[in-house]
Protein backbone atom coordinates (compact mmCIF):
# COMPACT_ATOMS: atom_id res chain seq x y z
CA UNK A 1 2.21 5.90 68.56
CA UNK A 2 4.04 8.99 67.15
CA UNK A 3 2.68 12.65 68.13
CA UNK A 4 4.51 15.59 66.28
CA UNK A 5 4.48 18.60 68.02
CA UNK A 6 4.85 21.28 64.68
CA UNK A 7 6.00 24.77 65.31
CA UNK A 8 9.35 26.84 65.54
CA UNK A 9 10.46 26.25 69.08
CA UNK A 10 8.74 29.03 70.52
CA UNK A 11 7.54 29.06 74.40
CA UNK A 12 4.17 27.64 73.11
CA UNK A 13 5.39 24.66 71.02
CA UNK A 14 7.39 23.36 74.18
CA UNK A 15 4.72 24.14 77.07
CA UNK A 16 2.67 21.88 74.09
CA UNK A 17 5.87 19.00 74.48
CA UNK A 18 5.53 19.44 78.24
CA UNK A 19 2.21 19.27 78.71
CA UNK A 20 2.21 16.37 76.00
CA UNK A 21 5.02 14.11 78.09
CA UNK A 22 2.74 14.93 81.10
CA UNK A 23 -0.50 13.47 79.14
CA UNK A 24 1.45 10.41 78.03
CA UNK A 25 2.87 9.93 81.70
CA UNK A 26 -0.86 10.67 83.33
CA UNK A 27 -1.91 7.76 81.27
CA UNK A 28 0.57 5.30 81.46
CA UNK A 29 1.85 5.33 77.58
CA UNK A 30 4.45 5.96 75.08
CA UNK A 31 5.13 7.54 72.23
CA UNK A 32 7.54 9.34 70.44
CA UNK A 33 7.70 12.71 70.69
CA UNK A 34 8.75 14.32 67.36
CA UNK A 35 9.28 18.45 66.67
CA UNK A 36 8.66 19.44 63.22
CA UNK A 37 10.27 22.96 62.82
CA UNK A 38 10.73 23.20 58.94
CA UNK A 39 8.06 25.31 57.63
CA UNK A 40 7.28 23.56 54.48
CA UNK A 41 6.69 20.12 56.68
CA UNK A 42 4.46 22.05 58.63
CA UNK A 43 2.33 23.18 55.99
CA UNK A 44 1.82 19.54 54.38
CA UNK A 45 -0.15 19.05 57.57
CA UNK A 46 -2.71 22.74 55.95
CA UNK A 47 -2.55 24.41 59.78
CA UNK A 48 -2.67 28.11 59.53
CA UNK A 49 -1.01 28.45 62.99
CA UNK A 50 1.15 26.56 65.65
CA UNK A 51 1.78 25.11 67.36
CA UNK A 52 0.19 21.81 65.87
CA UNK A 53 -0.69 18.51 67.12
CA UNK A 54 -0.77 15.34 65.26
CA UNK A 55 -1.05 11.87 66.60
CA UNK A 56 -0.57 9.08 64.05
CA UNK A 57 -0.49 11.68 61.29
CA UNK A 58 -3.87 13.04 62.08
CA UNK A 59 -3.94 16.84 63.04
CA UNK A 60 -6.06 17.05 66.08
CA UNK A 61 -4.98 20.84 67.50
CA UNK A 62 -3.63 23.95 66.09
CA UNK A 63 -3.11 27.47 67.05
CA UNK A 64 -3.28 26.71 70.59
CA UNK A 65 -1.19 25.26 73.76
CA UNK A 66 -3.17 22.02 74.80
CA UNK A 67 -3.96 21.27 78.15
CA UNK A 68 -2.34 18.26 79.79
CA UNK A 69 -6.07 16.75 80.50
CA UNK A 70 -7.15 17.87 76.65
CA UNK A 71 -4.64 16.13 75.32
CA UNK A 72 -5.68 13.00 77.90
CA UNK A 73 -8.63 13.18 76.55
CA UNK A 74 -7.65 12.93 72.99
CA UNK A 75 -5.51 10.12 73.67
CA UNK A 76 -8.30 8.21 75.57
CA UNK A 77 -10.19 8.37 72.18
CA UNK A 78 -7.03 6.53 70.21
């Protein structure tokens, strides 16, 4: 599993990594963790605002900071 966290670094997009890691660890998985901070990359995805979320290239948040039992809940799903 791959889950890009897309954004510029800001407080928001790494609370999203934290509470991601914390998701992952709460349910026993892995995945790798990628940041996408070029702006063009980000835009392929068409969010308006970050940070983003995308598991196995399918955007699933943007414009908001994920809880760690949202993004359980997400993953649950996969």
């Amino acid at each position: 599993m791959v889950i890009k966290i897309l954004g510029s670094g800001c407080p928001n997009c790494r609370r999203l990594v934290k509470h991601t890691q914390q998701a992952l660890d709460q349910l026993g998985l892995e995945a790798d963790i990628v940041k996408v901070t070029d702006y063009a990359d980000i835009a392929s995805y068409g969010i308006l605002s970050t940070p983003g979320l995308v598991i196995d290239e399918q955007v699933v948040s943007a414009g908001r900071v994920l809880r760690p039992d949202d993004i359980v809940a997400i993953l649950s799903k996969k």
